[in-house]
C-alpha atoms as a PDB file:
ATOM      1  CA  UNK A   1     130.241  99.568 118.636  1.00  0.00           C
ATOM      2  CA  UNK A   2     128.261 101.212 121.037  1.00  0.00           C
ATOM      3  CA  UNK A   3     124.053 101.330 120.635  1.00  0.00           C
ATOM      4  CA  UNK A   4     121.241 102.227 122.604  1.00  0.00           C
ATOM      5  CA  UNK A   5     121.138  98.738 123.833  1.00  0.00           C
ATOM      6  CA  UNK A   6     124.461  99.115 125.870  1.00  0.00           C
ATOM      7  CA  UNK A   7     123.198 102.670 127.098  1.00  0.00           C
ATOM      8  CA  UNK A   8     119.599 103.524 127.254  1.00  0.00           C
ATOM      9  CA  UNK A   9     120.129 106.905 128.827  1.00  0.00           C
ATOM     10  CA  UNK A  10     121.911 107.949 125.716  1.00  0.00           C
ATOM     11  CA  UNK A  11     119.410 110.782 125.307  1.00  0.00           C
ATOM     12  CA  UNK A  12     119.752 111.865 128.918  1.00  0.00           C
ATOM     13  CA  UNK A  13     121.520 115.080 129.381  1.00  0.00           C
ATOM     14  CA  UNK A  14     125.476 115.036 129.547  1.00  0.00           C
ATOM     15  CA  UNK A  15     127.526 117.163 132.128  1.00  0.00           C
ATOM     16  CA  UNK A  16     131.163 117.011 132.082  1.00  0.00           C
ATOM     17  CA  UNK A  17     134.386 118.906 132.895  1.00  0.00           C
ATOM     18  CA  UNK A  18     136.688 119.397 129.777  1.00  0.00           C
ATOM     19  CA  UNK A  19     139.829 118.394 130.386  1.00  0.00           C
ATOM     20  CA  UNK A  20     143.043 120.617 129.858  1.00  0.00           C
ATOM     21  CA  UNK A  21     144.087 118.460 127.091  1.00  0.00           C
ATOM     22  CA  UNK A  22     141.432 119.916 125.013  1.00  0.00           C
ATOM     23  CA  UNK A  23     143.000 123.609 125.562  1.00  0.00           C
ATOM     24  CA  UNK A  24     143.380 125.377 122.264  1.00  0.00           C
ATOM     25  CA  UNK A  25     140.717 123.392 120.290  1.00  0.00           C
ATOM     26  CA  UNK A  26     137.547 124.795 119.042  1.00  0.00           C
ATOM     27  CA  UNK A  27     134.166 123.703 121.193  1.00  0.00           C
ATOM     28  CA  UNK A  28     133.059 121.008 118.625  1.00  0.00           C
ATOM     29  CA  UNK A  29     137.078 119.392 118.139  1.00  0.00           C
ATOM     30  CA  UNK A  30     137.072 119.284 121.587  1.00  0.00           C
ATOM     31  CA  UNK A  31     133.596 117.517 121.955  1.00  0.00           C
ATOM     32  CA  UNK A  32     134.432 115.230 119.161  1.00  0.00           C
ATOM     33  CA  UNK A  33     137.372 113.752 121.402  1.00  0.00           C
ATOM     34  CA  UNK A  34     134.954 113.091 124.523  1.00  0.00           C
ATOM     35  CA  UNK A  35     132.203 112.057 122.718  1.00  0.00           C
ATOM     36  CA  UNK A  36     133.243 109.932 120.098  1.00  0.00           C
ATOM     37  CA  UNK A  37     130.144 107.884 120.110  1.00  0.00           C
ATOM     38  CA  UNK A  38     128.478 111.276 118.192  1.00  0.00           C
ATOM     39  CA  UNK A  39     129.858 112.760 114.925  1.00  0.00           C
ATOM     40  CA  UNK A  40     131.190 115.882 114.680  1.00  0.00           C
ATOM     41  CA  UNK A  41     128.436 117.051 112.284  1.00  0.00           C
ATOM     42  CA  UNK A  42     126.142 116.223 114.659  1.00  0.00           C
ATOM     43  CA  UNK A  43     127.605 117.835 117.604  1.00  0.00           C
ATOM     44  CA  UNK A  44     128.274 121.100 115.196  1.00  0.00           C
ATOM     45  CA  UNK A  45     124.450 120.792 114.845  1.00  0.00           C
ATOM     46  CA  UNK A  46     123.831 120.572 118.436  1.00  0.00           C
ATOM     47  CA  UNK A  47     125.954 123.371 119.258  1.00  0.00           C
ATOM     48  CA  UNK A  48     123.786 125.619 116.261  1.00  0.00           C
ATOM     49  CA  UNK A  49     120.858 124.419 117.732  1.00  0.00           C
ATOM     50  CA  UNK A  50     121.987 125.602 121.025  1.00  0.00           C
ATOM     51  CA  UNK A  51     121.614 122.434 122.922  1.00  0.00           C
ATOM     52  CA  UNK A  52     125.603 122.839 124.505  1.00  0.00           C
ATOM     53  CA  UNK A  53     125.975 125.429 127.114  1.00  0.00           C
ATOM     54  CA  UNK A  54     129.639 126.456 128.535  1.00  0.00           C
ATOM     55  CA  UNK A  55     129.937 127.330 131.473  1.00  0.00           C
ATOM     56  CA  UNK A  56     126.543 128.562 131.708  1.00  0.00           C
ATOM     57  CA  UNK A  57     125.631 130.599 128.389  1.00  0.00           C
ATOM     58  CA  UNK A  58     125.155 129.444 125.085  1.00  0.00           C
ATOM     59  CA  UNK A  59     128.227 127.887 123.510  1.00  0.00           C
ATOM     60  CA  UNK A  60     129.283 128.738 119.692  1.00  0.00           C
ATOM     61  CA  UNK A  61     131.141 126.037 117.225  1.00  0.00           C
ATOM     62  CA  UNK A  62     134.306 127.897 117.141  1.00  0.00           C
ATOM     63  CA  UNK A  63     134.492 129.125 121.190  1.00  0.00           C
ATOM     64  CA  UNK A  64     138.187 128.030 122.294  1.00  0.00           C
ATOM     65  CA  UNK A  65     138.667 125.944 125.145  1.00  0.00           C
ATOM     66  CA  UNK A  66     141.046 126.947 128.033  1.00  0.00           C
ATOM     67  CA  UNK A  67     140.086 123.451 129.768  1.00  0.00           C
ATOM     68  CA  UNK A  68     138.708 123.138 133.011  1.00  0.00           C
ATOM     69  CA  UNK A  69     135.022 124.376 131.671  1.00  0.00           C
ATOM     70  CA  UNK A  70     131.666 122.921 132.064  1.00  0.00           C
ATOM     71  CA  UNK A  71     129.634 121.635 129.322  1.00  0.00           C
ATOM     72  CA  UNK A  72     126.389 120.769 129.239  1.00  0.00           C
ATOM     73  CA  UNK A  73     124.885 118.278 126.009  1.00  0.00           C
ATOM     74  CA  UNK A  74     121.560 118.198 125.503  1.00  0.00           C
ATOM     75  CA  UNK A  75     121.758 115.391 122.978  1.00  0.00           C
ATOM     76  CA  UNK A  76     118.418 115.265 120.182  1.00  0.00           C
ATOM     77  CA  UNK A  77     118.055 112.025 118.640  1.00  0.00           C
ATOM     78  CA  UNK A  78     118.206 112.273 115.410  1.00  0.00           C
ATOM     79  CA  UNK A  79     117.538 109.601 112.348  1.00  0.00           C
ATOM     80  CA  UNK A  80     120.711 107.771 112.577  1.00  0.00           C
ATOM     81  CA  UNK A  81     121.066 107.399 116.415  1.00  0.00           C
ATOM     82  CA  UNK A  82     117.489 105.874 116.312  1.00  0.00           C
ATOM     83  CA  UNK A  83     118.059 103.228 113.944  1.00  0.00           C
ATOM     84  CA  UNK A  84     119.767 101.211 116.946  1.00  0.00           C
ATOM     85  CA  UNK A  85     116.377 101.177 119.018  1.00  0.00           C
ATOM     86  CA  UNK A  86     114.602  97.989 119.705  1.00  0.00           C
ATOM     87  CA  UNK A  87     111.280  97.774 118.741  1.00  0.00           C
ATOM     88  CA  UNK A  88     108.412  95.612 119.577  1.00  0.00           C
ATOM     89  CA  UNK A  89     108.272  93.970 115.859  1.00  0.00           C
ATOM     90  CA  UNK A  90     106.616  90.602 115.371  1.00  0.00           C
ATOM     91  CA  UNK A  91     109.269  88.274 113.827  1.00  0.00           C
ATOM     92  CA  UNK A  92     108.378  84.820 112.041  1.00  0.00           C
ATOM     93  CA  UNK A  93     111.341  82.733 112.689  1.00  0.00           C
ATOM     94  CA  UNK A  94     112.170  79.858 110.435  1.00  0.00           C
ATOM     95  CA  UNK A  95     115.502  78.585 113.183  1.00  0.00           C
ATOM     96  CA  UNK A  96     117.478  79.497 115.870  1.00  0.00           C
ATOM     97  CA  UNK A  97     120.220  78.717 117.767  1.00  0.00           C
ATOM     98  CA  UNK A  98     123.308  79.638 119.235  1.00  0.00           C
ATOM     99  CA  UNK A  99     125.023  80.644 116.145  1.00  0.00           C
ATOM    100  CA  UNK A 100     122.040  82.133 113.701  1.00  0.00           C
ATOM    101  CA  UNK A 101     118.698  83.615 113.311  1.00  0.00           C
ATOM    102  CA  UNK A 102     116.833  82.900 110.207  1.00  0.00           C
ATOM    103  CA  UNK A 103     114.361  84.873 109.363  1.00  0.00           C
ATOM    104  CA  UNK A 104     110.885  84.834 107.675  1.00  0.00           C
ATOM    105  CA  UNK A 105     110.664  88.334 106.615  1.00  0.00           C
ATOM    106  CA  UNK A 106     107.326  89.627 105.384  1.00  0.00           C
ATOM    107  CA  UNK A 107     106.849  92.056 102.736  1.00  0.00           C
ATOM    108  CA  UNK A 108     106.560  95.792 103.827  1.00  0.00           C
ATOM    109  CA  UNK A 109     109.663  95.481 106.426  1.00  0.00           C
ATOM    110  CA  UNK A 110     112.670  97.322 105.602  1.00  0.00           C
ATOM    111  CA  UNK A 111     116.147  95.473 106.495  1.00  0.00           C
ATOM    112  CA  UNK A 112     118.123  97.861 107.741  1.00  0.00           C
ATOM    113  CA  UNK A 113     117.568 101.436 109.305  1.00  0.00           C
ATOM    114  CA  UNK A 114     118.282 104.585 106.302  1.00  0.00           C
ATOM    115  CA  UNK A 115     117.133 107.457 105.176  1.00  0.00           C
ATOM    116  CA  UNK A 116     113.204 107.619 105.286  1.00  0.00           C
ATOM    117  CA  UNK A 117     113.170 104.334 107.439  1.00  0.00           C
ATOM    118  CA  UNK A 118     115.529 105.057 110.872  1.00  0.00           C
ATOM    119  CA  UNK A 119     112.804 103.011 112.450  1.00  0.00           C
ATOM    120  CA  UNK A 120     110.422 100.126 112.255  1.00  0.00           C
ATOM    121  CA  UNK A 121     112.522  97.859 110.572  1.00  0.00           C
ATOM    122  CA  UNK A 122     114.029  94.351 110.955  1.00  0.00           C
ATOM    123  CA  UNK A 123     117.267  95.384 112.635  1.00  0.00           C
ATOM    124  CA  UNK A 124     114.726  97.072 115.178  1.00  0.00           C
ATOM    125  CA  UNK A 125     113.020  94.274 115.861  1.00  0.00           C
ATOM    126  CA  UNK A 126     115.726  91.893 116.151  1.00  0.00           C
ATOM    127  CA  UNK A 127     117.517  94.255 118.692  1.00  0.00           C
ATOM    128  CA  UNK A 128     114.530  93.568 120.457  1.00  0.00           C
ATOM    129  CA  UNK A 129     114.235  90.400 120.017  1.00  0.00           C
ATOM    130  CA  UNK A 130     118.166  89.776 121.157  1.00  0.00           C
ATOM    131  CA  UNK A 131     119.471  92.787 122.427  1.00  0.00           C
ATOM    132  CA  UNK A 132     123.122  91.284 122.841  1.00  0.00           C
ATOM    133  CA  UNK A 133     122.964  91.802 118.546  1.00  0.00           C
ATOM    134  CA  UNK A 134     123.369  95.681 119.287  1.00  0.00           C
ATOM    135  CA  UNK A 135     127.015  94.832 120.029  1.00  0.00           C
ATOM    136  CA  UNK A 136     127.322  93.384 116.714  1.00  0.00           C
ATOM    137  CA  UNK A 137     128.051  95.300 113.534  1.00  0.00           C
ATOM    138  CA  UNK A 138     124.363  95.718 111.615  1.00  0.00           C
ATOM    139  CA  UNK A 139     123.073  93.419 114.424  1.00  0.00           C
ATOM    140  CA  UNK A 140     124.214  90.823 112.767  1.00  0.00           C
ATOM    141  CA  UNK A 141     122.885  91.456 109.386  1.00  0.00           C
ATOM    142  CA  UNK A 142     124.620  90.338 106.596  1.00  0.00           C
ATOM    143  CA  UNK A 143     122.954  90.246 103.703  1.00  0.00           C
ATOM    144  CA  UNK A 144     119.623  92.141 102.704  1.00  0.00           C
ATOM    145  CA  UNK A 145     116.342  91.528 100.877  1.00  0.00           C
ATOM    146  CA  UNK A 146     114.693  94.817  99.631  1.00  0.00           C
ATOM    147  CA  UNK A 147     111.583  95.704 101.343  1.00  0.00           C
ATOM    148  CA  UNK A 148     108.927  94.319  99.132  1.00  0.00           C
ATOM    149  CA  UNK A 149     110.421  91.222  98.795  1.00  0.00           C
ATOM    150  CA  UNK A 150     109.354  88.562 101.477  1.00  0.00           C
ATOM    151  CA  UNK A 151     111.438  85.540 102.791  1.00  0.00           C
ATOM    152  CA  UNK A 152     114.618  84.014 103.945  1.00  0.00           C
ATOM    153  CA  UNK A 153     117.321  86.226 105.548  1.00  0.00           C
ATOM    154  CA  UNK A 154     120.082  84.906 107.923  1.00  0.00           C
ATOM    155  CA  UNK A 155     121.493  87.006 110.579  1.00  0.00           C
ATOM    156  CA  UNK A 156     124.671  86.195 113.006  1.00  0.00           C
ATOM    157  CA  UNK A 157     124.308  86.252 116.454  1.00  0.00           C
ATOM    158  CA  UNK A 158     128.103  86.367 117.182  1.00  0.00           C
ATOM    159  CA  UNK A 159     130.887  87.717 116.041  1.00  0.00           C
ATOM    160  CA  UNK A 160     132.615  84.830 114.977  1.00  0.00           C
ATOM    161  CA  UNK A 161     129.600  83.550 113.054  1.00  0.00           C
ATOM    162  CA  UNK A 162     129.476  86.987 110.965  1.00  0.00           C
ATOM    163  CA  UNK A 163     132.785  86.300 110.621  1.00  0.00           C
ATOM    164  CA  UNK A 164     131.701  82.848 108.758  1.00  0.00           C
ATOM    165  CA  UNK A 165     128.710  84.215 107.014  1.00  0.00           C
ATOM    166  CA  UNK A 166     130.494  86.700 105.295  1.00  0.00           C
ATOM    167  CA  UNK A 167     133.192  84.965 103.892  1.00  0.00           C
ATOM    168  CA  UNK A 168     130.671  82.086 102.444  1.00  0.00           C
ATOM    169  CA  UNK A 169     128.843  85.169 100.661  1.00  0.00           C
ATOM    170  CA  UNK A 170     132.049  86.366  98.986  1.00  0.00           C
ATOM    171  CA  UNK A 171     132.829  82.583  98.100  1.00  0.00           C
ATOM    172  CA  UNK A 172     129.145  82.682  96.587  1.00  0.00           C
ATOM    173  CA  UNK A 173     128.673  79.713  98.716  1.00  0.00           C
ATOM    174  CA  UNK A 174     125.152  80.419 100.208  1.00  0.00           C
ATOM    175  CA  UNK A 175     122.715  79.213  97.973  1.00  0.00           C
ATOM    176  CA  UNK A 176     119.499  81.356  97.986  1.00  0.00           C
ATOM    177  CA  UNK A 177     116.343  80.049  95.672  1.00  0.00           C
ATOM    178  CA  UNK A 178     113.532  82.757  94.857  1.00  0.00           C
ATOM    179  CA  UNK A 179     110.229  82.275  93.164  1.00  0.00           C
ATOM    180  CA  UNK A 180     108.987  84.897  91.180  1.00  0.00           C
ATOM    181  CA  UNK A 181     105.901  85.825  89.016  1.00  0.00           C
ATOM    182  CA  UNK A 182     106.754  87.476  86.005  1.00  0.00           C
ATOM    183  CA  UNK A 183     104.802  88.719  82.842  1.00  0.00           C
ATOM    184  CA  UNK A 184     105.560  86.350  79.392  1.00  0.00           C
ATOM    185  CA  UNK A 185     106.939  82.791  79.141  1.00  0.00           C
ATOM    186  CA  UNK A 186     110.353  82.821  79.547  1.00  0.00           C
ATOM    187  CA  UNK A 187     112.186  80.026  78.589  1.00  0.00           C
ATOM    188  CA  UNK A 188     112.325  76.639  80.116  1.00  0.00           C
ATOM    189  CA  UNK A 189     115.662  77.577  81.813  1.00  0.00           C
ATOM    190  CA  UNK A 190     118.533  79.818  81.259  1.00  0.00           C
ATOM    191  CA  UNK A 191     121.069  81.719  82.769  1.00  0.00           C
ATOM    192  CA  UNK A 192     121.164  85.261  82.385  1.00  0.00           C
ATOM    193  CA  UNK A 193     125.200  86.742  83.111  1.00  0.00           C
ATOM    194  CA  UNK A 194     125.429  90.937  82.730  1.00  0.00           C
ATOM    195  CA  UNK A 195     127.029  93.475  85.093  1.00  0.00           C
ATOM    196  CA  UNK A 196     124.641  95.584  87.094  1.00  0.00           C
ATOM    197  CA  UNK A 197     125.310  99.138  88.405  1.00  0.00           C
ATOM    198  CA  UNK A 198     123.420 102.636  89.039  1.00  0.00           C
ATOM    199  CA  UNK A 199     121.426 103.309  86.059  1.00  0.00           C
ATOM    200  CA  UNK A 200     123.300 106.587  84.142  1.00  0.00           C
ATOM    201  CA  UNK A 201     119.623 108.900  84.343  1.00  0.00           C
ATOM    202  CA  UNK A 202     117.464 107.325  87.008  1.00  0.00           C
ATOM    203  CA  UNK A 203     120.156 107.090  90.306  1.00  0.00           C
ATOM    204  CA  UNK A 204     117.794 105.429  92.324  1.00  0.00           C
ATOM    205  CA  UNK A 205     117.424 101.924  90.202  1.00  0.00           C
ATOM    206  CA  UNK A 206     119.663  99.796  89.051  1.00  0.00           C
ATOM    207  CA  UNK A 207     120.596  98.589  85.276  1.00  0.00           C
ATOM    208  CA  UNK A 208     122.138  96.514  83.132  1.00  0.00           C
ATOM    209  CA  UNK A 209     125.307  98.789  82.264  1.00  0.00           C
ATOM    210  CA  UNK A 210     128.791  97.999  81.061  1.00  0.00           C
ATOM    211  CA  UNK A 211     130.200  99.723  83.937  1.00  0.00           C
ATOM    212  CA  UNK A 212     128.746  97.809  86.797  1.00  0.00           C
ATOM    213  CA  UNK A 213     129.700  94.641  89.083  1.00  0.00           C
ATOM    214  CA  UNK A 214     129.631  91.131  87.443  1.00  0.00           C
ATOM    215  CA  UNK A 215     126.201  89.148  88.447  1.00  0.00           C
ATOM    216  CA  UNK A 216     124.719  85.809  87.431  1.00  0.00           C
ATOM    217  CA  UNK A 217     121.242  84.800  87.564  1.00  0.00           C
ATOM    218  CA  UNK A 218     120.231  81.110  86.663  1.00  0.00           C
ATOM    219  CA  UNK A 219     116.429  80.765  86.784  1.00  0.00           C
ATOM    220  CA  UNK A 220     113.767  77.706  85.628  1.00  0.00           C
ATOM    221  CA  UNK A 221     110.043  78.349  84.831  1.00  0.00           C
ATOM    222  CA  UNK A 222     108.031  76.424  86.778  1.00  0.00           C
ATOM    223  CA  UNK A 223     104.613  76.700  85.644  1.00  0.00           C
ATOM    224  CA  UNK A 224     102.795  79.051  82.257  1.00  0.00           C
ATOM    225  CA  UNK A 225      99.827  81.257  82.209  1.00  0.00           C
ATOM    226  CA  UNK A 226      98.125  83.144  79.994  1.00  0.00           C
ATOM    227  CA  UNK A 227      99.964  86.408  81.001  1.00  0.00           C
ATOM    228  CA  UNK A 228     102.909  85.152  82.990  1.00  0.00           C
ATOM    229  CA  UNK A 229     104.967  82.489  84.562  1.00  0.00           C
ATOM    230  CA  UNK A 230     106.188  81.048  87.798  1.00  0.00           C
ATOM    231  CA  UNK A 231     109.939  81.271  87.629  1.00  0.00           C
ATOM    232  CA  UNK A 232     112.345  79.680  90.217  1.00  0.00           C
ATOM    233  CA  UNK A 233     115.743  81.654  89.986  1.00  0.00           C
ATOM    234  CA  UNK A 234     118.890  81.192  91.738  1.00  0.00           C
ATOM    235  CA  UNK A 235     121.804  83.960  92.789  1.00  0.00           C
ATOM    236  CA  UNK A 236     125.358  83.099  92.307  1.00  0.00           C
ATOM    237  CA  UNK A 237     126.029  86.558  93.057  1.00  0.00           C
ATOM    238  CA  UNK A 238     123.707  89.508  95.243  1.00  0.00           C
ATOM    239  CA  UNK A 239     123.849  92.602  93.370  1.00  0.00           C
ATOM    240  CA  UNK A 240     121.069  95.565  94.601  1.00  0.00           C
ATOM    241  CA  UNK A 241     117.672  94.391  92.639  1.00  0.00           C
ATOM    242  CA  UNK A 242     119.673  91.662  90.606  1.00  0.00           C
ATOM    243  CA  UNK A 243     116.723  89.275  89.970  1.00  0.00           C
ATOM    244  CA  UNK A 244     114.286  92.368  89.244  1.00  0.00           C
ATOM    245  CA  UNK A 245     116.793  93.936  86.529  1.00  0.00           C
ATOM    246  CA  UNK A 246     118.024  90.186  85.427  1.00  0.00           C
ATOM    247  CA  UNK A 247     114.535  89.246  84.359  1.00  0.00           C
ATOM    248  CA  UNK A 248     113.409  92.791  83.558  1.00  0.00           C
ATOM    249  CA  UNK A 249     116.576  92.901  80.969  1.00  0.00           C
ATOM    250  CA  UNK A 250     115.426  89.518  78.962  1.00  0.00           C
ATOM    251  CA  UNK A 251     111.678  90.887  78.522  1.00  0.00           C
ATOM    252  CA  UNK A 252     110.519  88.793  81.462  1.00  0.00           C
ATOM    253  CA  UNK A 253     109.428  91.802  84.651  1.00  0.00           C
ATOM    254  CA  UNK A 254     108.426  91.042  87.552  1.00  0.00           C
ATOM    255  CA  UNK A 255     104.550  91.281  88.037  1.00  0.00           C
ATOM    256  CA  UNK A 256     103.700  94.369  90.847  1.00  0.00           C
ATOM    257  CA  UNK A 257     107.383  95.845  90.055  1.00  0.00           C
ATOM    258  CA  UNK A 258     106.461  99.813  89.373  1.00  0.00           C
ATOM    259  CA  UNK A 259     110.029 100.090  89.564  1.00  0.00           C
ATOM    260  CA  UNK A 260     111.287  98.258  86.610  1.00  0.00           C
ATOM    261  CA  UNK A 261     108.201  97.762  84.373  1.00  0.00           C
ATOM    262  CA  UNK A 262     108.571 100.488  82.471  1.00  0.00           C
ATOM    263  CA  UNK A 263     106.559 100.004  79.573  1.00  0.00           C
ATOM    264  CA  UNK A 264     105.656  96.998  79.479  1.00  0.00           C
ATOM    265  CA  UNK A 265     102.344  96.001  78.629  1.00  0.00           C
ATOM    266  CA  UNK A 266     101.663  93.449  81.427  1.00  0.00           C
ATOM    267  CA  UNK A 267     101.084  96.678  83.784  1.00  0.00           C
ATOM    268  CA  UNK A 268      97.479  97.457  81.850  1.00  0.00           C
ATOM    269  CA  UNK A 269      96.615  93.463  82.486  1.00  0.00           C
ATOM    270  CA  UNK A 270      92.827  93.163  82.128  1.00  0.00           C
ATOM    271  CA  UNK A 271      92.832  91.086  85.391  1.00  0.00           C
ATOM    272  CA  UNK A 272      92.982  93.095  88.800  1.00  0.00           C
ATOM    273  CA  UNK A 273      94.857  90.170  90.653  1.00  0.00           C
ATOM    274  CA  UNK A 274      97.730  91.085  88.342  1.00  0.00           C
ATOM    275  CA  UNK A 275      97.856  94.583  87.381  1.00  0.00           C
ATOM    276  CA  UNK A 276      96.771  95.814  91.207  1.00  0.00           C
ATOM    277  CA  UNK A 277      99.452  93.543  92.783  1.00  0.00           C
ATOM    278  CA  UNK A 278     100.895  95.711  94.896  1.00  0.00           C
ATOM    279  CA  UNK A 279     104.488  94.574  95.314  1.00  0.00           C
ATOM    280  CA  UNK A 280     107.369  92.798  92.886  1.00  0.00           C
ATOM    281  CA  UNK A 281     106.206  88.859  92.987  1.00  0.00           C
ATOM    282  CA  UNK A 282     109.116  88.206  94.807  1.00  0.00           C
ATOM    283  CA  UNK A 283     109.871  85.834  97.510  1.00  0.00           C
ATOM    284  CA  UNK A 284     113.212  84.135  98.967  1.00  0.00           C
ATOM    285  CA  UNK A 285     112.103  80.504  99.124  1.00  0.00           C
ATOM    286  CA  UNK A 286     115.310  78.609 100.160  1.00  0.00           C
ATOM    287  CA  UNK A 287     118.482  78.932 101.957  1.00  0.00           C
ATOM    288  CA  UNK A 288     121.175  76.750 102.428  1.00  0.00           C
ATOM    289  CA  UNK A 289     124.785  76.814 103.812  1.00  0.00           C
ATOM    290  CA  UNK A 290     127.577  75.998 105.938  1.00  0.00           C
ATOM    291  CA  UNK A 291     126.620  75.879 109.666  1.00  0.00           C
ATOM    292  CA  UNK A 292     129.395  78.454 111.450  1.00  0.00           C
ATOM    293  CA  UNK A 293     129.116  76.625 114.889  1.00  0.00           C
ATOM    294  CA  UNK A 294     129.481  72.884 113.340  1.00  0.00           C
ATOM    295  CA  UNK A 295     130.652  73.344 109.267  1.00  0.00           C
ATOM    296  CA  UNK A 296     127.479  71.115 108.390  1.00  0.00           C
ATOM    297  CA  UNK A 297     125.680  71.769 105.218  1.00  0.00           C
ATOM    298  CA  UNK A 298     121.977  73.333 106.760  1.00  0.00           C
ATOM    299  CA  UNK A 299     119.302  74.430 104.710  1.00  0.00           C
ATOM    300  CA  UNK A 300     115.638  75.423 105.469  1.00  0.00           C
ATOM    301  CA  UNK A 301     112.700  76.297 102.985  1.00  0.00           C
ATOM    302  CA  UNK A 302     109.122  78.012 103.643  1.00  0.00           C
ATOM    303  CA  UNK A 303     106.486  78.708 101.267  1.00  0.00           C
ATOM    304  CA  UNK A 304     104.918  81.220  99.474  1.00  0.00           C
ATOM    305  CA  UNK A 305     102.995  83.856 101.428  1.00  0.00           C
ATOM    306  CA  UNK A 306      99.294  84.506 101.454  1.00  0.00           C
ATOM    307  CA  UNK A 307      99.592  87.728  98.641  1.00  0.00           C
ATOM    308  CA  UNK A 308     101.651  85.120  96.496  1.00  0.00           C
ATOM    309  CA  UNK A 309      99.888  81.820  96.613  1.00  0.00           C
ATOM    310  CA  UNK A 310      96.227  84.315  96.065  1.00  0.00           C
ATOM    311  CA  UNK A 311      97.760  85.579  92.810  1.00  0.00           C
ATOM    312  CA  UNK A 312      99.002  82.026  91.543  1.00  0.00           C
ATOM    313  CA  UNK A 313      95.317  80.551  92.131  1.00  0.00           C
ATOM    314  CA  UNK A 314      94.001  84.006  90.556  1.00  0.00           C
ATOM    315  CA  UNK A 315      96.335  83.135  87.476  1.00  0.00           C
ATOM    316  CA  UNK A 316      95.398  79.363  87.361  1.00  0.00           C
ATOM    317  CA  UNK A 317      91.849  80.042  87.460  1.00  0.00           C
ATOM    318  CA  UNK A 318      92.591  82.335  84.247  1.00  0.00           C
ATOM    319  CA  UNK A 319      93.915  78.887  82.269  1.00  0.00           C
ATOM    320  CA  UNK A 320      97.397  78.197  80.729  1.00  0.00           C
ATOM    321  CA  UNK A 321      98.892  80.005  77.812  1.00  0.00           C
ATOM    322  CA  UNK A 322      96.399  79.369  74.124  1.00  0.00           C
END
């Protein structure tokens, strides 16, 4: 997989000679073949944008090649071919070694590059941070937290150890421990076992729906307060939002989550600390599994962050539940 870190001049203008292999196919079939590092949409849009000339004048998607002509790319970098940029990104790192990365990741910092976000986000910064990750696929990546949530991510920084990492997520044998701050008092502990998927009207959340992938959520409260309640929960599975729709589905949403609190009448709170929170209460706590360099159990654990720890002694000043 090629990325800007193998080839910083990928921007750079591109000459070359079109071989007489390519006779008979259209401009863009033909560019496709000797530049298959760019899509063919992309080059398409190139050519309408007239950054390919032919031999001199402007080329046209559909001009036929006869081979032997010169081509000139004028490549634009466009959202996608950014997302592979490293970027001078401040990372807290929890470990490191040969093998893994594990990351502290604040809240605010997308994972990985998309649509709206092709830069400025963790996969940036770690490219920067270890360029030889741009050879890997997602740089390593391989699982996500969404951007609001803070915490523990692990990355791979070979391929064998991706390799490893995956296969322990599909066994569900990474163990990953959140705390959360949600509105109510949720039971002492309980496990909460319901199939996630697109929600059928609103595309862009997630929902408890017949339909969707198997996912298990087993959390414990912690401590009570008047409004809400410090919840540890922990994924066997890693569906999209699966905590925030988990708890949101048993009457228990996360405090700060515009996305899935709906109704609910913890979002008019009479206390600021709780109803301006400005993020889901969310934070990846602990992570634990199987080292890929040495098949040792290895775990590490940090703390909650500064927005977290301020609402908890906002909601213990407030008292426990009457």
């Amino acid at each position: 997989m090629s990325s800007p870190t193998d080839n910083p001049d990928q921007y750079a203008a591109i000459e070359l000679i079109v071989p007489v292999s390519c006779a008979g196919l259209r401009l863009d079939q033909a560019l496709a073949r000797l530049l298959p590092q760019h899509s063919r949409s992309r080059l398409q849009s190139w050519i309408q944008e007239g950054r390919v000339i032919l031999d001199g004048a402007l080329a046209t998607v559909r001009q036929k090649i006869r081979g032997g002509e010169t081509v000139l790319v004028h490549p634009a970098a466009g959202g996608a071919e950014l997302a592979y940029h490293p970027e001078d990104i401040a990372l807290d790192i929890a470990h490191e070694d040969e093998a893994l990365i594990i990351v502290n990741k604040p809240a605010g910092l997308v994972v990985h590059p998309g649509s709206g976000n092709w830069s400025g986000t963790l996969l940036n910064a770690l490219l920067q941070h270890a360029p030889q990750l741009g050879r890997l696929p997602r740089a390593g990546i391989v699982h996500r937290l969404d951007k609001d949530t803070s915490g523990l991510l692990a990355i791979a920084k070979t391929e064998v150890a991706q390799t490893c990492l995956v296969r322990q997520l599909q066994a569900r044998s990474v163990s990953r421990d959140y705390l959360a701050i949600v509105f109510g008092h949720p039971a002492r502990s309980g496990k909460v076992e319901a199939p996630i998927g697109r929600h059928p009207l609103r595309r862009t959340t997630m929902a408890v729906v017949a339909s969707g992938k198997p996912a298990v959520t087993y959390y414990r409260t912690l401590e009570q307060f008047a409004e809400c309640a410090l919840v540890d929960c922990k994924l066997e599975t890693g569906r999209t939002h699966q905590i925030r729709v988990h708890l949101q589905s048993i009457g228990h949403p996360l405090v700060g989550d515009r996305l899935y609190l709906g109704k609910h009448p913890g979002k008019r709170s009479a206390s600021p600390a709780i109803s301006e929170f400005p993020r889901q209460a969310l934070h990846a706590t602990a992570l634990a599994l199987d080292h890929p360099a040495t098949g040792k159990r290895v775990g590490w654990q940090v703390g909650l962050p500064e927005d977290m720890s301020d609402l908890l002694a906002a909601l213990r000043s407030r008292g426990s539940p009457s």
